[in-house]
Protein backbone atom coordinates (compact mmCIF):
# COMPACT_ATOMS: atom_id res chain seq x y z
CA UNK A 1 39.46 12.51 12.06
CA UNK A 2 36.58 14.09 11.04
CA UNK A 3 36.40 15.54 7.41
CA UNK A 4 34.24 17.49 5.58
CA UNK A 5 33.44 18.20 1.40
CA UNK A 6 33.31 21.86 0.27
CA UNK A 7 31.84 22.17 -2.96
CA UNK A 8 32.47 25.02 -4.94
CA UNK A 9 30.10 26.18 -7.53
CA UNK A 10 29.62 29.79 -9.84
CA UNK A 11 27.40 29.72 -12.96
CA UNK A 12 24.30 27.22 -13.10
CA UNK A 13 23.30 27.16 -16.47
CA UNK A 14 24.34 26.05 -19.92
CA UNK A 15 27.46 27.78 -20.62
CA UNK A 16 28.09 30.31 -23.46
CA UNK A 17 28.85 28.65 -27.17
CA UNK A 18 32.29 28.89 -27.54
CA UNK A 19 32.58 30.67 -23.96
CA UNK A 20 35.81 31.03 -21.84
CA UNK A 21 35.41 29.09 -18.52
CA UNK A 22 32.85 26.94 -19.39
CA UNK A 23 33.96 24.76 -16.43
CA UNK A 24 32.19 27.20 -14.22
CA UNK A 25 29.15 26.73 -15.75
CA UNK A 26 26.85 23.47 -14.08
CA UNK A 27 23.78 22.89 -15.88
CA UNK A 28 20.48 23.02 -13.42
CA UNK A 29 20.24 19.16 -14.80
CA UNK A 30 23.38 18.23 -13.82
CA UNK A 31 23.24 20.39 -10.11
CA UNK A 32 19.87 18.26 -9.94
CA UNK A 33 21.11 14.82 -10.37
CA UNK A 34 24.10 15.86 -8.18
CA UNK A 35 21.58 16.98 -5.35
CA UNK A 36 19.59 13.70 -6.11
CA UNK A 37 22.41 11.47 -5.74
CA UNK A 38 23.41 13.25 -2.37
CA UNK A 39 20.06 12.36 -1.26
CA UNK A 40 20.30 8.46 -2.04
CA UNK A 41 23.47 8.63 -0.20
CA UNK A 42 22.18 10.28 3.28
CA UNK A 43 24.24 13.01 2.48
CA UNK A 44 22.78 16.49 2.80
CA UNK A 45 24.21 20.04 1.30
CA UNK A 46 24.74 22.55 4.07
CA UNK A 47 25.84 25.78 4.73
CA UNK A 48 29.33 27.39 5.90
CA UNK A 49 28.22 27.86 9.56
CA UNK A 50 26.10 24.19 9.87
CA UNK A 51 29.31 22.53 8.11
CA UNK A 52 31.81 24.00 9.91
CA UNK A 53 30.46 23.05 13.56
CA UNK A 54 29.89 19.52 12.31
CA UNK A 55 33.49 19.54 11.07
CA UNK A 56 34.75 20.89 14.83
CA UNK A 57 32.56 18.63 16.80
CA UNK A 58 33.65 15.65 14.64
CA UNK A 59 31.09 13.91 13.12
CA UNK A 60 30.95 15.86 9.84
CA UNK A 61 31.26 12.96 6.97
CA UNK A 62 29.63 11.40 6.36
CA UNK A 63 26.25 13.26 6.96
CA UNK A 64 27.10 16.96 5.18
CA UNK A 65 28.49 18.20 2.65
CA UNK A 66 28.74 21.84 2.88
CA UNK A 67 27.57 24.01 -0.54
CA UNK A 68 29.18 27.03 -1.38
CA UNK A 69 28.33 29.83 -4.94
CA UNK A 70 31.30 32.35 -5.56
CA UNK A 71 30.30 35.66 -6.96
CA UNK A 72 26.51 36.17 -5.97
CA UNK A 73 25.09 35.25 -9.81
CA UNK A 74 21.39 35.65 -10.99
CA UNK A 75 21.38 32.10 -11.33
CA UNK A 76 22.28 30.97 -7.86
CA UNK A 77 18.38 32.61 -7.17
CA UNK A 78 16.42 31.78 -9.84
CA UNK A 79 18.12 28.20 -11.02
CA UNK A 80 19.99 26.62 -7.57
CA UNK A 81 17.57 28.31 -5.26
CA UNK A 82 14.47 25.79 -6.66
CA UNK A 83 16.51 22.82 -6.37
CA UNK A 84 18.26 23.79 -3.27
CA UNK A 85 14.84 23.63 -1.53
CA UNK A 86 13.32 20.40 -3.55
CA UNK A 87 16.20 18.38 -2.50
CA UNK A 88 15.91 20.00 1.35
CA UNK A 89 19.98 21.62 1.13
CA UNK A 90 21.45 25.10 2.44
CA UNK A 91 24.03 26.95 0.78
CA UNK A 92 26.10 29.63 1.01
CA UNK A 93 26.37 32.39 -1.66
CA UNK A 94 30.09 34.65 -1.19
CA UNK A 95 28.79 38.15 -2.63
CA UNK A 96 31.05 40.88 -3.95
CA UNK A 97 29.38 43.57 -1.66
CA UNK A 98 30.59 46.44 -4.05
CA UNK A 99 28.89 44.53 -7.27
CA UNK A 100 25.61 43.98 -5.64
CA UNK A 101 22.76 44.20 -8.80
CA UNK A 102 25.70 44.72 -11.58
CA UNK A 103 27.92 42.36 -13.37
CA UNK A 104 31.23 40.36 -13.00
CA UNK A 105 33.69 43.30 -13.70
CA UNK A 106 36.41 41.21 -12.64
CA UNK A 107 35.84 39.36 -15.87
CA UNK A 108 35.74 42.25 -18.37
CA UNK A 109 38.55 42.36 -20.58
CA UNK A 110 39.17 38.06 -20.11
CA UNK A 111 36.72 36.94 -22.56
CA UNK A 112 33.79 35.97 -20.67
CA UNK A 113 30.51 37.00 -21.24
CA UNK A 114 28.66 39.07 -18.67
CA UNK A 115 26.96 37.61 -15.68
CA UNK A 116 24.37 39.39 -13.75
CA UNK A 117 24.23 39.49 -10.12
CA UNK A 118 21.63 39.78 -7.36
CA UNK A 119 20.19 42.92 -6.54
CA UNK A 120 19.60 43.83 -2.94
CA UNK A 121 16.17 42.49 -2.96
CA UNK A 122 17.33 39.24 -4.90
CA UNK A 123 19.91 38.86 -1.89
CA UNK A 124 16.54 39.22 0.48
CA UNK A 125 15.05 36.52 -0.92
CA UNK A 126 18.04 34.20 -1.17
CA UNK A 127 18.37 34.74 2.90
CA UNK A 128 14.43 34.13 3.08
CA UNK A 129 14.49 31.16 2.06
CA UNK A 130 17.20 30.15 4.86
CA UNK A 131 20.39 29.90 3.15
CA UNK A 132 23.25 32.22 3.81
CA UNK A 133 25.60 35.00 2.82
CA UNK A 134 29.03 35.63 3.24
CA UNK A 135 31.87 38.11 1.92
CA UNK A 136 33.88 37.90 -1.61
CA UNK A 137 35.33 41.47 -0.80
CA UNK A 138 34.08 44.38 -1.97
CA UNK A 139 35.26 44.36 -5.78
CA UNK A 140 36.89 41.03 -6.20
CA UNK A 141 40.33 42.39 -6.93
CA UNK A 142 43.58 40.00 -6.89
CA UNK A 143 44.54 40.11 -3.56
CA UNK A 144 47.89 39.31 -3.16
CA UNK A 145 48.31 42.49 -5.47
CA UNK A 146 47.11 44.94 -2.65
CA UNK A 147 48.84 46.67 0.06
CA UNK A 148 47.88 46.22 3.53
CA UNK A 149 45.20 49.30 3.89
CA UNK A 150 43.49 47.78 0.34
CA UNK A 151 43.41 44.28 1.52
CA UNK A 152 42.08 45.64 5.10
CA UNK A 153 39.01 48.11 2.94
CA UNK A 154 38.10 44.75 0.88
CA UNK A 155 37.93 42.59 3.96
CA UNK A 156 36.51 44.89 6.19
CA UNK A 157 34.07 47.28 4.20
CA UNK A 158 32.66 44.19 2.56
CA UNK A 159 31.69 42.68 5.90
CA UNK A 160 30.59 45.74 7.42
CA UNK A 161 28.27 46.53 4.47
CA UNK A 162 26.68 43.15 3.91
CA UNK A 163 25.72 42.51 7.89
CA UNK A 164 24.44 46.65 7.53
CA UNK A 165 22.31 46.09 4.49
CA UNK A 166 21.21 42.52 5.61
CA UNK A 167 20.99 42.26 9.34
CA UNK A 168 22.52 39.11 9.72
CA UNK A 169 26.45 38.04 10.44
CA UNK A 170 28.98 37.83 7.95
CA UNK A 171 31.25 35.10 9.48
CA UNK A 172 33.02 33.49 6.65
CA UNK A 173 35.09 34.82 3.85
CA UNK A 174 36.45 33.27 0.03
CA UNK A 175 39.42 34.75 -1.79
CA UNK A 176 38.49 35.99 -4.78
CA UNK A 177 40.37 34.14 -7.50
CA UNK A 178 41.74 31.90 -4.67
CA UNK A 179 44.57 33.88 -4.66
CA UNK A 180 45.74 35.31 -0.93
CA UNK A 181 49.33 35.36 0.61
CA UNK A 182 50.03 35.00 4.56
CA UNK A 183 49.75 38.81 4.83
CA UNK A 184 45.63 38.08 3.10
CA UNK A 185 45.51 35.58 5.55
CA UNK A 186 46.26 37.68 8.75
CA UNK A 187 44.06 40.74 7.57
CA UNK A 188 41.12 38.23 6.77
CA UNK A 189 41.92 37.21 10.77
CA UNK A 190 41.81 40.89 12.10
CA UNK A 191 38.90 41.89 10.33
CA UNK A 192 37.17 39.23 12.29
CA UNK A 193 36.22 35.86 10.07
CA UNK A 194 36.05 32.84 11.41
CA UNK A 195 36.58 30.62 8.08
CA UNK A 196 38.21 31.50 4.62
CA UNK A 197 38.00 29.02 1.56
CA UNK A 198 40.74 28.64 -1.05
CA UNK A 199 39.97 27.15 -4.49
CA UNK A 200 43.04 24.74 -3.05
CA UNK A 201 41.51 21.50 -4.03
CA UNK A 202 40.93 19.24 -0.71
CA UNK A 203 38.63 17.84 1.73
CA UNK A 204 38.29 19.96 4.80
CA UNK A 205 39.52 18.65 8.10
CA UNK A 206 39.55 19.16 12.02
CA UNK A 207 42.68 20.84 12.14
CA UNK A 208 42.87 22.80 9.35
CA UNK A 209 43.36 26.00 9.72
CA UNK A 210 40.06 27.98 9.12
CA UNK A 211 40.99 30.59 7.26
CA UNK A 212 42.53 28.36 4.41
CA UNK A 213 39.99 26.13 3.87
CA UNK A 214 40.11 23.48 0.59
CA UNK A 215 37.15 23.38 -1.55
CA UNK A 216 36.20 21.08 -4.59
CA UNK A 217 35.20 23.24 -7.74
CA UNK A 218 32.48 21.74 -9.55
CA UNK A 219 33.41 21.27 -13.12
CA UNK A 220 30.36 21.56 -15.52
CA UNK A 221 32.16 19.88 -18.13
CA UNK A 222 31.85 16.58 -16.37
CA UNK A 223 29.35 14.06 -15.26
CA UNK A 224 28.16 12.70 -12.12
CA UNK A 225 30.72 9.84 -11.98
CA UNK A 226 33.18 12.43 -11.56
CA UNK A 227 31.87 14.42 -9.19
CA UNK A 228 31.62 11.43 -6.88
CA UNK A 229 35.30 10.33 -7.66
CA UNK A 230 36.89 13.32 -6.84
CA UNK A 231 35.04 13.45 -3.49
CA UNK A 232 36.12 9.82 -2.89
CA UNK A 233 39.84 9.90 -4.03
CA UNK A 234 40.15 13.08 -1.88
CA UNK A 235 38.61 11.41 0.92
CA UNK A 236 40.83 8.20 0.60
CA UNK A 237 44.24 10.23 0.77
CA UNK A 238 43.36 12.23 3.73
């Protein structure tokens, strides 16, 4: 059965002294040797779209790994973006349409230090240098906290917007804070997505079901030895 790595990343950077979530924070040297050691394998970092027909025409793994960034950060431009292209990989950035060129509000109040996010333009040149965009709803809210004409405004507004603004389709969807509940689920299905991701931690498979897709969150804390070993003990048990 075919099978396919999501990665998961947020902040690349040194995290904050001191800083809350500091596991969300990957260091461009570490995202480098990461990249680099994908390379030496014959692995190459894709998008959503490109990883997600590998995965349904069965021959995903061992050739792709698919490269996601939650939130639409700065950083994803100006620090992934250069290595992204040196090491020849695609991504996929999930944008909080409603935040676009402001900070992570979501976060205010928690502890962490404000992150700024891509402007309109900044988004431009992430899709100009071929790498893609997809929906975080509009504001990032908990979801399994809304009722069903919320949940339907974040999913669907959020889409609309970003494929109005950008010109290009908005196929794939991640819940923000991972949370979601089977009524998330079947609005995220309505409002027309073919793929969801989770922060569930797993290797993607033919057969899953698309709109709950496992990911692997990059922890900056650790080194390259574990960021192959998690990919590998996932991959043995499934």
């Amino acid at each position: 059965m075919s099978r396919v790595p999501i990665l998961c990343y947020h902040n690349i950077g040194p995290a904050p002294a001191g800083g809350r979530f500091q596991l969300l924070h990957v260091a461009e040297a570490k995202l480098e040797r990461q990249l680099w050691a994908l390379r030496r394998l014959g692995l190459r970092g894709v998008s959503m779209t490109e990883g997600l027909a590998h995965l349904g025409g069965g021959a995903a793994w061992p050739g792709r790994v698919v490269l996601t960034f939650d939130d639409g950060y700065l950083d994803t431009l100006t620090a992934a973006l250069p290595l992204l292209q040196r090491y020849g990989c695609r991504a996929t950035c999930y944008v909080v349409s409603g935040q676009i060129g402001g900070h992570n509000r979501w976060d205010d109040g928690e502890g962490r230090e404000r992150q700024a996010l891509m402007t309109r333009e900044q988004i431009g040149s992430w899709l100009a240098a071929g790498m893609e965009i997809a929906s975080h709803s509009c504001t990032h809210p908990w979801m399994q906290k809304l009722d069903d004409a919320e949940t339907t405004r974040e999913l669907a507004e959020s889409r609309a917007s970003l494929q109005q603004a950008f010109g290009v389709a908005v196929d794939h969807f991640a819940y923000p804070f991972g949370k979601f509940t089977a009524a998330t689920v079947a609005a995220v299905k309505r409002c027309g997505y073919t793929s969801a991701v989770t922060v569930q931690s797993g290797i993607a498979r033919a057969g899953d079901d698309p709109l709950r897709l496992p990911r692997l969150v990059v922890d900056g804390r650790r080194g390259l030895p574990h960021f192959f070993g998690q990919m590998a003990i996932r991959l043995a048990r499934r």
